[in-house]
PDB file of N, CA and C in Angstrom:
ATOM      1  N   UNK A   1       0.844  -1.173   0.000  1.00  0.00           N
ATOM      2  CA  UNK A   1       0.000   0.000   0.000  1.00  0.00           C
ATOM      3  C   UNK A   1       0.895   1.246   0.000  1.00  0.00           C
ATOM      4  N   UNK A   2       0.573   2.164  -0.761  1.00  0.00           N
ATOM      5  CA  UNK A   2       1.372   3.345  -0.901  1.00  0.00           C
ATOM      6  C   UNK A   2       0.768   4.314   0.329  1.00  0.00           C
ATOM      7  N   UNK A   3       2.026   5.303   0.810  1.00  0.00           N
ATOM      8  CA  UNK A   3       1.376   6.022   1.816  1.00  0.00           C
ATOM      9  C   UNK A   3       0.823   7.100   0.977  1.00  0.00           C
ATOM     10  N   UNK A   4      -0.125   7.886   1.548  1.00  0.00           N
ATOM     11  CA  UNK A   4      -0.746   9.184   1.274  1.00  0.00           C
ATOM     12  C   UNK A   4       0.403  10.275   1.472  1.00  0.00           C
ATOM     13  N   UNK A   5       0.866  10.920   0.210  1.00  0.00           N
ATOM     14  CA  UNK A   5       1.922  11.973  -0.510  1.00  0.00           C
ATOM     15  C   UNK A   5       1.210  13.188   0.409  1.00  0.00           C
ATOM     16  N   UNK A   6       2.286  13.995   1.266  1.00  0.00           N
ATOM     17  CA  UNK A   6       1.847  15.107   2.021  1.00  0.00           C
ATOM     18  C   UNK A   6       2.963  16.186   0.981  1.00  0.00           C
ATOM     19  N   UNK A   7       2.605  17.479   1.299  1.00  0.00           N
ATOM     20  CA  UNK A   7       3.172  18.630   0.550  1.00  0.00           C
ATOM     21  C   UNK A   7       4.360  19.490   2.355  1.00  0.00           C
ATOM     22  N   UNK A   8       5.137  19.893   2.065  1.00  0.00           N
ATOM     23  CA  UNK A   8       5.759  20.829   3.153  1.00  0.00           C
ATOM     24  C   UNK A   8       5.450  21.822   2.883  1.00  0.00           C
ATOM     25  N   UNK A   9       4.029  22.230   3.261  1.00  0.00           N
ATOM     26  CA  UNK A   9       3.466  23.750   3.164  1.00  0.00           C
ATOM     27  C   UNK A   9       4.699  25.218   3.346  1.00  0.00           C
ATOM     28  N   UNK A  10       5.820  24.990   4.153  1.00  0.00           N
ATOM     29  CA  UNK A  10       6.509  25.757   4.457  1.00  0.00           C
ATOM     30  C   UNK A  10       8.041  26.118   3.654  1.00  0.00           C
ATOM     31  N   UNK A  11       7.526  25.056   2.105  1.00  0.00           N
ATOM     32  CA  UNK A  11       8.432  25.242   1.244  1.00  0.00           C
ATOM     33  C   UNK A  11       7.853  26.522   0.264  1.00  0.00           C
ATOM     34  N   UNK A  12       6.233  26.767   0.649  1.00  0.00           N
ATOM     35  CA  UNK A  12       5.615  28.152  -0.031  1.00  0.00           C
ATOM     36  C   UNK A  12       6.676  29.466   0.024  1.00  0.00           C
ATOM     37  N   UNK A  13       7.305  29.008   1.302  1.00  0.00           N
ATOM     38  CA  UNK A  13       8.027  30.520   1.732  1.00  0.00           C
ATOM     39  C   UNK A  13       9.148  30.539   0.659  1.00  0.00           C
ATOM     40  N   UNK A  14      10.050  29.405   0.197  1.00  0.00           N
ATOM     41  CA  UNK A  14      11.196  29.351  -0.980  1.00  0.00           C
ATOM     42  C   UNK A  14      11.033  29.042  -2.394  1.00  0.00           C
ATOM     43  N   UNK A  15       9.657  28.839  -2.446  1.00  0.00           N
ATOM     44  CA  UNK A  15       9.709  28.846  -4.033  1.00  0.00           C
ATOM     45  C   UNK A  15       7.903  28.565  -4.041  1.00  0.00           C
ATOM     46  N   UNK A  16       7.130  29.404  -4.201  1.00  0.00           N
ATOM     47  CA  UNK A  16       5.370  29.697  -3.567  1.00  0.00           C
ATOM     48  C   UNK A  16       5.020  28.508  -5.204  1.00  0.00           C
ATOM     49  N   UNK A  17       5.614  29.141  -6.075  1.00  0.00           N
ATOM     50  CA  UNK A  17       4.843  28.815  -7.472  1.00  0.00           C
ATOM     51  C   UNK A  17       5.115  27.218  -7.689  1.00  0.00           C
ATOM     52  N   UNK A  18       6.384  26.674  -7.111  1.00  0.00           N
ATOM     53  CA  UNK A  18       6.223  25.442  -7.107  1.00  0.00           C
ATOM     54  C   UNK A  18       5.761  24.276  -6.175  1.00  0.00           C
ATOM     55  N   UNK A  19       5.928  24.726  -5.492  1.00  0.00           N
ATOM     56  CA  UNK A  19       5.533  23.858  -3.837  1.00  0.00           C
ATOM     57  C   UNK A  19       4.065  24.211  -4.595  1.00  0.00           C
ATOM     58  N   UNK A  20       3.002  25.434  -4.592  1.00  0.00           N
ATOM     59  CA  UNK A  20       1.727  25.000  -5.160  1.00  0.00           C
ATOM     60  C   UNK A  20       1.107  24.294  -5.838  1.00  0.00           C
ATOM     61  N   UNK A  21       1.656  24.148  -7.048  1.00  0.00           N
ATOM     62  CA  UNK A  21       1.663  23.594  -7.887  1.00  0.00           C
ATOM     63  C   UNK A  21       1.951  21.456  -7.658  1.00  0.00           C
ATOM     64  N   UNK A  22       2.607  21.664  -6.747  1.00  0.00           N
ATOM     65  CA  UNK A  22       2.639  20.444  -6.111  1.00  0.00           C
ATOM     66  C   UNK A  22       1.567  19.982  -4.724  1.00  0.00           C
ATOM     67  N   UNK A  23       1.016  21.190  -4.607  1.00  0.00           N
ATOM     68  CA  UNK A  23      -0.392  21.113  -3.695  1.00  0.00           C
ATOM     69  C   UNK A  23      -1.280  20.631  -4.529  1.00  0.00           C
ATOM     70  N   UNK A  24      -1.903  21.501  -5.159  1.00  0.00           N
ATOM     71  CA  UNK A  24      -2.628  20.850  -6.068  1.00  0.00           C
ATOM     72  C   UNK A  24      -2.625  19.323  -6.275  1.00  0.00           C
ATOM     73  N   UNK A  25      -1.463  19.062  -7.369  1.00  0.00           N
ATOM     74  CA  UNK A  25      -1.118  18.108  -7.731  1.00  0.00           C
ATOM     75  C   UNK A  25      -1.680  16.939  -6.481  1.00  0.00           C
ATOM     76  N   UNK A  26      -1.158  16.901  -5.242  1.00  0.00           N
ATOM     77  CA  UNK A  26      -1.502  16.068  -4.447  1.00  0.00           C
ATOM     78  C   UNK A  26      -3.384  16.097  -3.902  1.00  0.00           C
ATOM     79  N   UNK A  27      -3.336  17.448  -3.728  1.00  0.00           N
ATOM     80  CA  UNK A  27      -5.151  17.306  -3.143  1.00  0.00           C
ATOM     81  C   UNK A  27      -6.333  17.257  -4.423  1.00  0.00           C
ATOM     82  N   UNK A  28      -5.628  18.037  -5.252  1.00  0.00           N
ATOM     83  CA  UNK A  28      -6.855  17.985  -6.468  1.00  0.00           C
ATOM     84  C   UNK A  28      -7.083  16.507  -6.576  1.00  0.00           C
ATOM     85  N   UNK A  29      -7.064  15.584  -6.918  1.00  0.00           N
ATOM     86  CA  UNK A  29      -7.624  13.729  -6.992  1.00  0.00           C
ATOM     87  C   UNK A  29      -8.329  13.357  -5.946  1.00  0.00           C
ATOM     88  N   UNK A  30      -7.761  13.775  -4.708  1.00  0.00           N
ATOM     89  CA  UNK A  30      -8.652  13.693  -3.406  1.00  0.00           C
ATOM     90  C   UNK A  30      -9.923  13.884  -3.741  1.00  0.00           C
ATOM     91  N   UNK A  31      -9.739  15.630  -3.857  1.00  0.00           N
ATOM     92  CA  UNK A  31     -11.225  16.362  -3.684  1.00  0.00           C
ATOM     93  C   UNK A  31     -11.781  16.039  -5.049  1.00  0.00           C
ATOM     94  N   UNK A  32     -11.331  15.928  -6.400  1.00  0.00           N
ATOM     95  CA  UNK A  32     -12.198  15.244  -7.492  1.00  0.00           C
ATOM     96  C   UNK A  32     -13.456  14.397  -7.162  1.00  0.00           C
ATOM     97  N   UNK A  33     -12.810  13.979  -6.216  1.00  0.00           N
ATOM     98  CA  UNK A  33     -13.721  12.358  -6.005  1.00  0.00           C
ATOM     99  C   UNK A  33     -15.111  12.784  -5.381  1.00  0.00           C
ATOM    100  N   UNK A  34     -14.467  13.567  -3.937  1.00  0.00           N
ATOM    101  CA  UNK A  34     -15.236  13.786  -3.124  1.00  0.00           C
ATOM    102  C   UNK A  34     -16.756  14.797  -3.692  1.00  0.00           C
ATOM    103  N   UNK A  35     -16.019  16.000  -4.208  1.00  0.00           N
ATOM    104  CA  UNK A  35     -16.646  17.309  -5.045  1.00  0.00           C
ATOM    105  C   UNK A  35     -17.958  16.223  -5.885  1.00  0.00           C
ATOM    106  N   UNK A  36     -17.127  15.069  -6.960  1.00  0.00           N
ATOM    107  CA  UNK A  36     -18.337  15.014  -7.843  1.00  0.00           C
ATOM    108  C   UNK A  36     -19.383  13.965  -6.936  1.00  0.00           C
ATOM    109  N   UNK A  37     -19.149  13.297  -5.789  1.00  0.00           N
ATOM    110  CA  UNK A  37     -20.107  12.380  -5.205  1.00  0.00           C
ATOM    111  C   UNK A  37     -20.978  13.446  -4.681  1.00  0.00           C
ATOM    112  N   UNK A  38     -20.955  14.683  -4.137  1.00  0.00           N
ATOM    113  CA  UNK A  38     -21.583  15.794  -4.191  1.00  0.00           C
ATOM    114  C   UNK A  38     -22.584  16.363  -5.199  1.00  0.00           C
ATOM    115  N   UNK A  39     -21.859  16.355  -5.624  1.00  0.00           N
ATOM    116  CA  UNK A  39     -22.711  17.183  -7.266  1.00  0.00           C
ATOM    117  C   UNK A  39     -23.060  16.865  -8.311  1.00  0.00           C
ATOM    118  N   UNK A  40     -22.591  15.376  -8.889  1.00  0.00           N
ATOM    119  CA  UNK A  40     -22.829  14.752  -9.616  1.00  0.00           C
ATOM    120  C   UNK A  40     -22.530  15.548 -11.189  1.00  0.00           C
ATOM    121  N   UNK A  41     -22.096  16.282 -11.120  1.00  0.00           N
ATOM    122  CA  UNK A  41     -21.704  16.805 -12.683  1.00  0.00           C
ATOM    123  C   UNK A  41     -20.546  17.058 -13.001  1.00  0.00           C
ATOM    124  N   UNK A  42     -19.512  16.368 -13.917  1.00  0.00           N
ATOM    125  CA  UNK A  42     -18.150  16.883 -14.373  1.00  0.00           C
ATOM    126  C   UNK A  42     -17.964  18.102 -14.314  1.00  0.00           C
ATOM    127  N   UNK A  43     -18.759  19.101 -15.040  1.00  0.00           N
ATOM    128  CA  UNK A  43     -18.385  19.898 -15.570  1.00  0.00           C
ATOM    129  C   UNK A  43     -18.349  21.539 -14.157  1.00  0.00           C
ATOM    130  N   UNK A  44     -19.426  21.208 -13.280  1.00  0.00           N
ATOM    131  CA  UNK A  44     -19.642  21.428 -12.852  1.00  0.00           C
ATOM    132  C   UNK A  44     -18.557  21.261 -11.239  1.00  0.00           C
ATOM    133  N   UNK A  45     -18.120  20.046 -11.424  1.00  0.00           N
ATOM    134  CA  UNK A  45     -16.612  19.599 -10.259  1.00  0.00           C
ATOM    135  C   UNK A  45     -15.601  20.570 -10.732  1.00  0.00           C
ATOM    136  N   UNK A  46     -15.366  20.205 -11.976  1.00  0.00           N
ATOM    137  CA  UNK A  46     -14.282  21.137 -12.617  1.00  0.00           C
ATOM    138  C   UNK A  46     -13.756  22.821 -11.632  1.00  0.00           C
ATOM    139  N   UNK A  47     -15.308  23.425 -11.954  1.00  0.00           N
ATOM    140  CA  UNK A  47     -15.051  24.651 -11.794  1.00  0.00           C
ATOM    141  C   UNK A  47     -15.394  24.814 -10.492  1.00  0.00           C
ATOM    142  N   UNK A  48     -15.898  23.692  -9.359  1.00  0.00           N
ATOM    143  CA  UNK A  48     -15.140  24.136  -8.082  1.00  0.00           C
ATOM    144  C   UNK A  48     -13.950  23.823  -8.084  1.00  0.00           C
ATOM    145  N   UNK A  49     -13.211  22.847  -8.645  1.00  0.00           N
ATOM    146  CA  UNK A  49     -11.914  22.361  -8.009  1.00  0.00           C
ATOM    147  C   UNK A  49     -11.466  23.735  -8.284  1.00  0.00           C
ATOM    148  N   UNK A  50     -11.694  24.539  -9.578  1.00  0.00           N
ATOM    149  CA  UNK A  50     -10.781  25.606  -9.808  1.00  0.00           C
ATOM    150  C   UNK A  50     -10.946  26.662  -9.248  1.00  0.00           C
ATOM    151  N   UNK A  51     -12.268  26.851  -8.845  1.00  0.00           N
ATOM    152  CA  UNK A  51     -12.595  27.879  -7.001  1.00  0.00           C
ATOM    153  C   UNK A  51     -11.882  27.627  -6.272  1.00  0.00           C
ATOM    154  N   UNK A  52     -11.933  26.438  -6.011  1.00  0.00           N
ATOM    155  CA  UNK A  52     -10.971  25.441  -4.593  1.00  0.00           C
ATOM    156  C   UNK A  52      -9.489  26.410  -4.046  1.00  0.00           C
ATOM    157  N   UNK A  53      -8.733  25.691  -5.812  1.00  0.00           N
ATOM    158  CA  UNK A  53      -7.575  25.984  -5.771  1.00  0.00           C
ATOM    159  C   UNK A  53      -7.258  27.852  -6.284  1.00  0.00           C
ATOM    160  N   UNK A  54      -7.952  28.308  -6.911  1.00  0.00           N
ATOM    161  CA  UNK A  54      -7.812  29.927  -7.077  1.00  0.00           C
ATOM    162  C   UNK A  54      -7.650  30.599  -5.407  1.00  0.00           C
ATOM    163  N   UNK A  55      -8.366  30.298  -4.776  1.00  0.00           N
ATOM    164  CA  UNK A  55      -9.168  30.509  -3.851  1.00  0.00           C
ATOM    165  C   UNK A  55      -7.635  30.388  -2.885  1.00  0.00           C
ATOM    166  N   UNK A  56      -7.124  28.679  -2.358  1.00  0.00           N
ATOM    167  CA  UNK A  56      -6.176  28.797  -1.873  1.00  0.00           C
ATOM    168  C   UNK A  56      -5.178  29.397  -2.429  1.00  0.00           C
ATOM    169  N   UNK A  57      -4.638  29.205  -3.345  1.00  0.00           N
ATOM    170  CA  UNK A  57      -3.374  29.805  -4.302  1.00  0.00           C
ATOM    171  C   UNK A  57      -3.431  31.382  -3.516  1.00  0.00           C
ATOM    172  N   UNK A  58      -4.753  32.284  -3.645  1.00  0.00           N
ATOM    173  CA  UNK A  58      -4.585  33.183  -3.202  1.00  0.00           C
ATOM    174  C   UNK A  58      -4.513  33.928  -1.447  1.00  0.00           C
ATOM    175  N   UNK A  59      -4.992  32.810  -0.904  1.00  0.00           N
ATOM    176  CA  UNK A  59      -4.867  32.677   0.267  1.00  0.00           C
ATOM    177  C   UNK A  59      -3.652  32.231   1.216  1.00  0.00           C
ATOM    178  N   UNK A  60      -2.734  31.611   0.544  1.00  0.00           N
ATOM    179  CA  UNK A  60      -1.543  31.042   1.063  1.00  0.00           C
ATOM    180  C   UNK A  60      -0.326  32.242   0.193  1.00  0.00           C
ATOM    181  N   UNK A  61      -0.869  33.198  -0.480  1.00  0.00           N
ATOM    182  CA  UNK A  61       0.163  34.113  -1.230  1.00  0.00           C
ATOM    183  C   UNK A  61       0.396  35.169  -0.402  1.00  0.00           C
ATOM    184  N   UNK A  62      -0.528  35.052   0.855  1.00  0.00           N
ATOM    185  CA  UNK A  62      -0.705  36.127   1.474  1.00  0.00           C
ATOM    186  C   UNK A  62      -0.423  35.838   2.904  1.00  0.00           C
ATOM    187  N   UNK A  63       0.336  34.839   2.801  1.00  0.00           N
ATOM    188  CA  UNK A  63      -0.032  34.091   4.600  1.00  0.00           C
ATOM    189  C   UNK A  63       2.344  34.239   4.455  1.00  0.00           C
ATOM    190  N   UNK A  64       2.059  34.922   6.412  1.00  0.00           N
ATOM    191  CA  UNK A  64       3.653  35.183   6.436  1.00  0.00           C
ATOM    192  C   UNK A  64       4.133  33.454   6.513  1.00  0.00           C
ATOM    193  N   UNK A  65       5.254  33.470   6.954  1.00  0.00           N
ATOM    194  CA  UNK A  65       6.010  32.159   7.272  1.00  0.00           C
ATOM    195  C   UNK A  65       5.367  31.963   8.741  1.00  0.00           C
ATOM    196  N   UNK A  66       4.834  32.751   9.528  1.00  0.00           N
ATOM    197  CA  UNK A  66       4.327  32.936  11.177  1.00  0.00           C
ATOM    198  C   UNK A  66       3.355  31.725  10.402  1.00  0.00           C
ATOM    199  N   UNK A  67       2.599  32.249   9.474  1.00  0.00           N
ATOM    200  CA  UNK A  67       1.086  31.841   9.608  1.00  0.00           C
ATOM    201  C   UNK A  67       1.182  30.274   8.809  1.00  0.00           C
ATOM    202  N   UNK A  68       2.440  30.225   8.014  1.00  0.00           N
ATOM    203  CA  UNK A  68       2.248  28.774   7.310  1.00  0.00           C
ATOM    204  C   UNK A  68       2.722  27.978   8.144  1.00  0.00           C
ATOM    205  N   UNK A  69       3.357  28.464   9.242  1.00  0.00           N
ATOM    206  CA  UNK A  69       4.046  27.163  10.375  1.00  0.00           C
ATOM    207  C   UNK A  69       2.162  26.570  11.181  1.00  0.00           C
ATOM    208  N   UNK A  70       1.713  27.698  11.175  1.00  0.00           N
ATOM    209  CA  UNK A  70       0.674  27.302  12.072  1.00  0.00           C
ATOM    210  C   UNK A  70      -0.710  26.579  11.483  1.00  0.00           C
ATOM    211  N   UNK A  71      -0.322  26.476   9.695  1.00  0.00           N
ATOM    212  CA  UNK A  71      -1.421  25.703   9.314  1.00  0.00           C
ATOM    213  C   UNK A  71      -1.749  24.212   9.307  1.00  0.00           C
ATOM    214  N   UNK A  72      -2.685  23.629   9.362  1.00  0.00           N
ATOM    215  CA  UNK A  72      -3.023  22.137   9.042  1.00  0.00           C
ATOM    216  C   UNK A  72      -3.293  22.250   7.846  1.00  0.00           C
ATOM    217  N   UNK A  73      -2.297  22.053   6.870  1.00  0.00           N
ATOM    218  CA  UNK A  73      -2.941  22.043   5.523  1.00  0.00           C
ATOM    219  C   UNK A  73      -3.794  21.039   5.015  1.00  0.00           C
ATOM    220  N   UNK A  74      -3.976  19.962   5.662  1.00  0.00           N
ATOM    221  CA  UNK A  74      -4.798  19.164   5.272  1.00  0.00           C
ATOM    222  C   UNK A  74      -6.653  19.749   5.827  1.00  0.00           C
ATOM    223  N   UNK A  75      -6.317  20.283   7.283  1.00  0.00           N
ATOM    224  CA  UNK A  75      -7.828  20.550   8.006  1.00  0.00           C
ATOM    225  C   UNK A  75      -8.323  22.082   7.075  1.00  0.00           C
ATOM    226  N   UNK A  76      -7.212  22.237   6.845  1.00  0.00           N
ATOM    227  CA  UNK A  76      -7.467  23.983   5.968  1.00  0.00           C
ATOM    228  C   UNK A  76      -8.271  23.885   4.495  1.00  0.00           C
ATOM    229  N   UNK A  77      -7.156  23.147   3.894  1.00  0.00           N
ATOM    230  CA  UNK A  77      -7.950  22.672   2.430  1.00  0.00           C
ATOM    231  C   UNK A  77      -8.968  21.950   2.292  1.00  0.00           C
ATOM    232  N   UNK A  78      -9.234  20.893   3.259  1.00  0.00           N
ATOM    233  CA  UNK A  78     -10.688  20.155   3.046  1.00  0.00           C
ATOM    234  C   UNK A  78     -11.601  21.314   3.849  1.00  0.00           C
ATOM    235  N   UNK A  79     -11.565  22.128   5.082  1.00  0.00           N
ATOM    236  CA  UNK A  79     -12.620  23.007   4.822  1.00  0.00           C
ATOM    237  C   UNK A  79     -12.736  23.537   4.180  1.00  0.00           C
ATOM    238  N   UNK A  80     -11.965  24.564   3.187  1.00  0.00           N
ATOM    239  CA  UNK A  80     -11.983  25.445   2.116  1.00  0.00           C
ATOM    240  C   UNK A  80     -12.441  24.667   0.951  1.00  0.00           C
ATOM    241  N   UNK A  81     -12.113  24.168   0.715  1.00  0.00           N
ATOM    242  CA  UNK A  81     -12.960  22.625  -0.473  1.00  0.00           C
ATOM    243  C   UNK A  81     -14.497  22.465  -0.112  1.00  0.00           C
ATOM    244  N   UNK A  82     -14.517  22.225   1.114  1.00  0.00           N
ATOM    245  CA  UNK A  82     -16.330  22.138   1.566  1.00  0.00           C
ATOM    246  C   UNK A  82     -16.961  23.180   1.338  1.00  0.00           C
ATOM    247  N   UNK A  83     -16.623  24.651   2.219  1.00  0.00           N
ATOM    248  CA  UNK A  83     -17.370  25.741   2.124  1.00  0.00           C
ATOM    249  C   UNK A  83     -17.329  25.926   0.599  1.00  0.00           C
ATOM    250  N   UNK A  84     -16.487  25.919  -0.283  1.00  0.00           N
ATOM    251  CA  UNK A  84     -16.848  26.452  -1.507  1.00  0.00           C
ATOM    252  C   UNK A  84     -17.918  25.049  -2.198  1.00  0.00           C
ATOM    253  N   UNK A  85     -17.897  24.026  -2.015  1.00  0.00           N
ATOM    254  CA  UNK A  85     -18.469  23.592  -2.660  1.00  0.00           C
ATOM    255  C   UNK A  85     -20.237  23.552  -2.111  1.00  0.00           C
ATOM    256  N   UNK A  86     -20.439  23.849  -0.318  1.00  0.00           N
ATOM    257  CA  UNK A  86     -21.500  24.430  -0.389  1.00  0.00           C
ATOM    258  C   UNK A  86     -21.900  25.721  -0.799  1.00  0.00           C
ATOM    259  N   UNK A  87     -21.278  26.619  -1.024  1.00  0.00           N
ATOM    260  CA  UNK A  87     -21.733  27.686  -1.627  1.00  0.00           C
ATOM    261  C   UNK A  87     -22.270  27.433  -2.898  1.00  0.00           C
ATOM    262  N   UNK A  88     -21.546  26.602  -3.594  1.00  0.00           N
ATOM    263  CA  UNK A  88     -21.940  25.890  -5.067  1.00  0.00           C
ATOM    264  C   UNK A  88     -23.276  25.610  -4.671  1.00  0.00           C
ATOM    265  N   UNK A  89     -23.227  24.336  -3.681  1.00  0.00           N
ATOM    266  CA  UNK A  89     -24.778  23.722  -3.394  1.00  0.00           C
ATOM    267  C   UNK A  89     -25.612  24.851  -3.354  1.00  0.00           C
ATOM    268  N   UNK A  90     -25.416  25.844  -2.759  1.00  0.00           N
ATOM    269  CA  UNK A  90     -27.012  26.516  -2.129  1.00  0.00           C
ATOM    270  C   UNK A  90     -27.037  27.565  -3.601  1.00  0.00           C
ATOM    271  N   UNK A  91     -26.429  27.643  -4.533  1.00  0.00           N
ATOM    272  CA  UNK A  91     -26.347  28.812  -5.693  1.00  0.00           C
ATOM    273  C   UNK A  91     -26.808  27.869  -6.901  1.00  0.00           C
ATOM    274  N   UNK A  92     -26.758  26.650  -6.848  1.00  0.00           N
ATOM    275  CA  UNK A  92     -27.274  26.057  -7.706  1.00  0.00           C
ATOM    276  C   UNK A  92     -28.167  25.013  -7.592  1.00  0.00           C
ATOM    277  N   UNK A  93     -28.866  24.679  -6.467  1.00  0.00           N
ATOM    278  CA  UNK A  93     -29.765  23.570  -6.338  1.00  0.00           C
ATOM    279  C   UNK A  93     -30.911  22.964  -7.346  1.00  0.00           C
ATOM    280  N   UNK A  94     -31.053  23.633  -8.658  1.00  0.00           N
ATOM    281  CA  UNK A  94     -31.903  23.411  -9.646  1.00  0.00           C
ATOM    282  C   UNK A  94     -30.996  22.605 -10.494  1.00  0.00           C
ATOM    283  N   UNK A  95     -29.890  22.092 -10.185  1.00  0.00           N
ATOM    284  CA  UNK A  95     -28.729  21.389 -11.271  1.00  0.00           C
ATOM    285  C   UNK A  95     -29.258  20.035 -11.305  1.00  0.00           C
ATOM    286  N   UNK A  96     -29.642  19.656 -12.756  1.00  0.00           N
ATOM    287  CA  UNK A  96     -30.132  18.145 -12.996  1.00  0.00           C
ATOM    288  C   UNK A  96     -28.751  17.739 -12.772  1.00  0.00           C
ATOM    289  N   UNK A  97     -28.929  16.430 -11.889  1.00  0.00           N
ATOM    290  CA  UNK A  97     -27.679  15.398 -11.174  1.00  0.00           C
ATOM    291  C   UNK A  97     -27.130  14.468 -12.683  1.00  0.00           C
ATOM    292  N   UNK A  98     -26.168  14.551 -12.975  1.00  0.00           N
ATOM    293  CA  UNK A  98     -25.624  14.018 -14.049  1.00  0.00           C
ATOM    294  C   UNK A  98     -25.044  12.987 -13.990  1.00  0.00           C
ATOM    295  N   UNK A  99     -25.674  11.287 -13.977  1.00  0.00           N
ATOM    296  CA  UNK A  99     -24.862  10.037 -14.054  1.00  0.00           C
ATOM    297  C   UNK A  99     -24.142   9.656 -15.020  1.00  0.00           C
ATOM    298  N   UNK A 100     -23.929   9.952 -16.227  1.00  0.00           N
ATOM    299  CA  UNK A 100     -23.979  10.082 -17.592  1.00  0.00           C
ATOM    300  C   UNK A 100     -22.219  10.283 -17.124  1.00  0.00           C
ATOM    301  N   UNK A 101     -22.025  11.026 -16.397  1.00  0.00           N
ATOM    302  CA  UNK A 101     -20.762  11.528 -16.195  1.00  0.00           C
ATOM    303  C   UNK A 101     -19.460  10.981 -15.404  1.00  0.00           C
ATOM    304  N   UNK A 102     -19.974   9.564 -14.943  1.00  0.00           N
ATOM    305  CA  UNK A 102     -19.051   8.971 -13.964  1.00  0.00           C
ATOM    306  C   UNK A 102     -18.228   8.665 -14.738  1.00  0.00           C
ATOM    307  N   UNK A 103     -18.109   8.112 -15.849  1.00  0.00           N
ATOM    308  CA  UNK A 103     -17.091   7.234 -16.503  1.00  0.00           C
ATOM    309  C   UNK A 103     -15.581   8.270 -17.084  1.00  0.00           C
ATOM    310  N   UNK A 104     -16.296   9.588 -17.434  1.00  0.00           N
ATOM    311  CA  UNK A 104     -15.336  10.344 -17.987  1.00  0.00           C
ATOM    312  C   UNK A 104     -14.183  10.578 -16.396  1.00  0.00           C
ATOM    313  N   UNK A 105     -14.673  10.630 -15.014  1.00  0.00           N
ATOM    314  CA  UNK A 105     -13.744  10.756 -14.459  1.00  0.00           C
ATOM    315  C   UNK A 105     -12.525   9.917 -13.853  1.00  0.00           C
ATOM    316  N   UNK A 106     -13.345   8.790 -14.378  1.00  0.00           N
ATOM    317  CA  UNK A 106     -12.054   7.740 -14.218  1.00  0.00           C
ATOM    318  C   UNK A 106     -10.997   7.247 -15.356  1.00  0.00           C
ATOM    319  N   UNK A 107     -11.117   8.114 -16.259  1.00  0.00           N
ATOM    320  CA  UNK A 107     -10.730   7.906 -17.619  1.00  0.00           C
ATOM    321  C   UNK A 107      -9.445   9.408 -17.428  1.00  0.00           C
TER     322      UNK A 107
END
């Protein structure tokens, strides 16, 4: 069994654009999963994941080295992943649930 790949949030402080970019990389597949058992629409996961991550990208651009020692990046990003994706929920609740769409995400 492979272990679960963690990021050193506190490599943001020596090089922000790549250590992110390697955030992503690790949580975006996580939250894919989670986002579309939620919402049921590809297209629609998509553009939270890209709330998700806009969202942190800009939030961790702004955080000193004080504040990245003191994060749980894991408890940080899955709330920030939730709240945006209920905001999704309550702004779009008329969204026909799309099954049609499971296969493209495992592909």
């Amino acid at each position: 069994m492979n272990p679960i790949k963690t990021v050193d949030i506190m490599q943001l402080t020596n090089d922000f654009e790549k250590t992110f970019v390697e955030i992503e990389h690790v949580y975006r597949p996580r939250f894919q999963n989670v986002v579309y058992c939620l919402i049921g629409n590809t297209q629609a996961t998509e553009e939270i994941l890209n709330e998700i991550f806009s969202r942190a990208y800009n939030m961790l651009g702004q955080c000193s080295a004080i504040q990245l020692k003191r994060i749980n990046v894991d408890q940080w990003l899955c709330t920030l992943a939730l709240n945006v994706t209920n905001t999704w929920l309550s702004t779009h609740a008329n969204l026909i649930y799309d099954t049609t769409s499971l296969s493209s995400l495992a592909s």
